[in-house]
Protein backbone atom coordinates (compact mmCIF):
# COMPACT_ATOMS: atom_id res chain seq x y z
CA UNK A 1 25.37 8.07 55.64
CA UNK A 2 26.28 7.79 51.91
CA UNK A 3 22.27 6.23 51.45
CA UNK A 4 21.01 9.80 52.93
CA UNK A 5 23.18 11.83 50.86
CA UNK A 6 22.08 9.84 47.45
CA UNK A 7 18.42 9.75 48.28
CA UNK A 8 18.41 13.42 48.69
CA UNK A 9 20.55 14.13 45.83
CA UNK A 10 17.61 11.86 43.78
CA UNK A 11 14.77 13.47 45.79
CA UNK A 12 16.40 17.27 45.12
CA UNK A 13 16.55 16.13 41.37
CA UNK A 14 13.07 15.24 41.01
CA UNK A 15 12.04 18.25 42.47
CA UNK A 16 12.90 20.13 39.89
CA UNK A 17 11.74 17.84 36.64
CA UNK A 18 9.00 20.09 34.54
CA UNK A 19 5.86 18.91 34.44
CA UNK A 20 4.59 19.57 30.99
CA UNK A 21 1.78 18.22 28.95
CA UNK A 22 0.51 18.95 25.47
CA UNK A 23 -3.24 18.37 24.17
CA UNK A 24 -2.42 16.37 21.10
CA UNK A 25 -5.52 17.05 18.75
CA UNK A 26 -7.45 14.61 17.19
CA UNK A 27 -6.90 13.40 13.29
CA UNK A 28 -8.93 10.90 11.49
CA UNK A 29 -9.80 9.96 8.13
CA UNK A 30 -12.81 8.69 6.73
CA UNK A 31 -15.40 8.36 4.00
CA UNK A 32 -19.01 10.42 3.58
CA UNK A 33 -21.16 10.28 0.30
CA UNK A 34 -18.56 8.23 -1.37
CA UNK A 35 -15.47 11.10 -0.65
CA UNK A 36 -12.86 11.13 1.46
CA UNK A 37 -12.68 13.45 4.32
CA UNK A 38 -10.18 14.02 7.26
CA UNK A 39 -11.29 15.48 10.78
CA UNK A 40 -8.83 17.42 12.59
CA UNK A 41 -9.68 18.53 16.15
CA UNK A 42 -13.47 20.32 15.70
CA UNK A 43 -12.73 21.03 11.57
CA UNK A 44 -13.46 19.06 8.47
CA UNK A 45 -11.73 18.84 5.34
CA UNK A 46 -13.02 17.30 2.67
CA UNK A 47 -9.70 15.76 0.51
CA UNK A 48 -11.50 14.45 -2.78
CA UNK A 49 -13.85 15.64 -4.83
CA UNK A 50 -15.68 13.04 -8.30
CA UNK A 51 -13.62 10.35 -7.06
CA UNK A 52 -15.59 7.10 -5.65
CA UNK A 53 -13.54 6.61 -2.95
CA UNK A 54 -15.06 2.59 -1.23
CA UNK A 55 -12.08 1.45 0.76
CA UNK A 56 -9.09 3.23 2.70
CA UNK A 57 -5.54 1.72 3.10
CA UNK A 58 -2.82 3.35 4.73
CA UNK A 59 0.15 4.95 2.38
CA UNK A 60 3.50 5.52 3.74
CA UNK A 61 3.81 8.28 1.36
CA UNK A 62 1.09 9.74 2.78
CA UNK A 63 -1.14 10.07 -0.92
CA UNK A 64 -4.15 8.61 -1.39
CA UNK A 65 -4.45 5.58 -3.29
């Protein structure tokens, strides 16, 4: 009897759990003609301009090395 009355106590409680879900959009950096650009979802953004950018590392600081 006190199995029934937990499994629908669980059962009642996942019942009403929101579903949700978020599209996280895409971010990515990279290099074109030497500059370094960062994609975010379907728009471009180019982040240097005259610099010779030839090799990315990551920066906890988030600025570009």
């Amino acid at each position: 009897m006190g199995f029934r009355i937990f499994l629908i106590c669980i059962l009642s409680c996942l019942t009403f759990i929101p579903i949700a879900s978020a599209e996280v959009p895409l971010k990515a950096a990279f290099i074109r003609n030497h500059q370094l650009w960062m994609a975010e979802g379907n728009r471009e953004q180019q982040l240097t301009k005259g610099q010779y950018v030839y090799s990315l590392k990551w920066s906890y600081d988030c600025l570009f090395e």
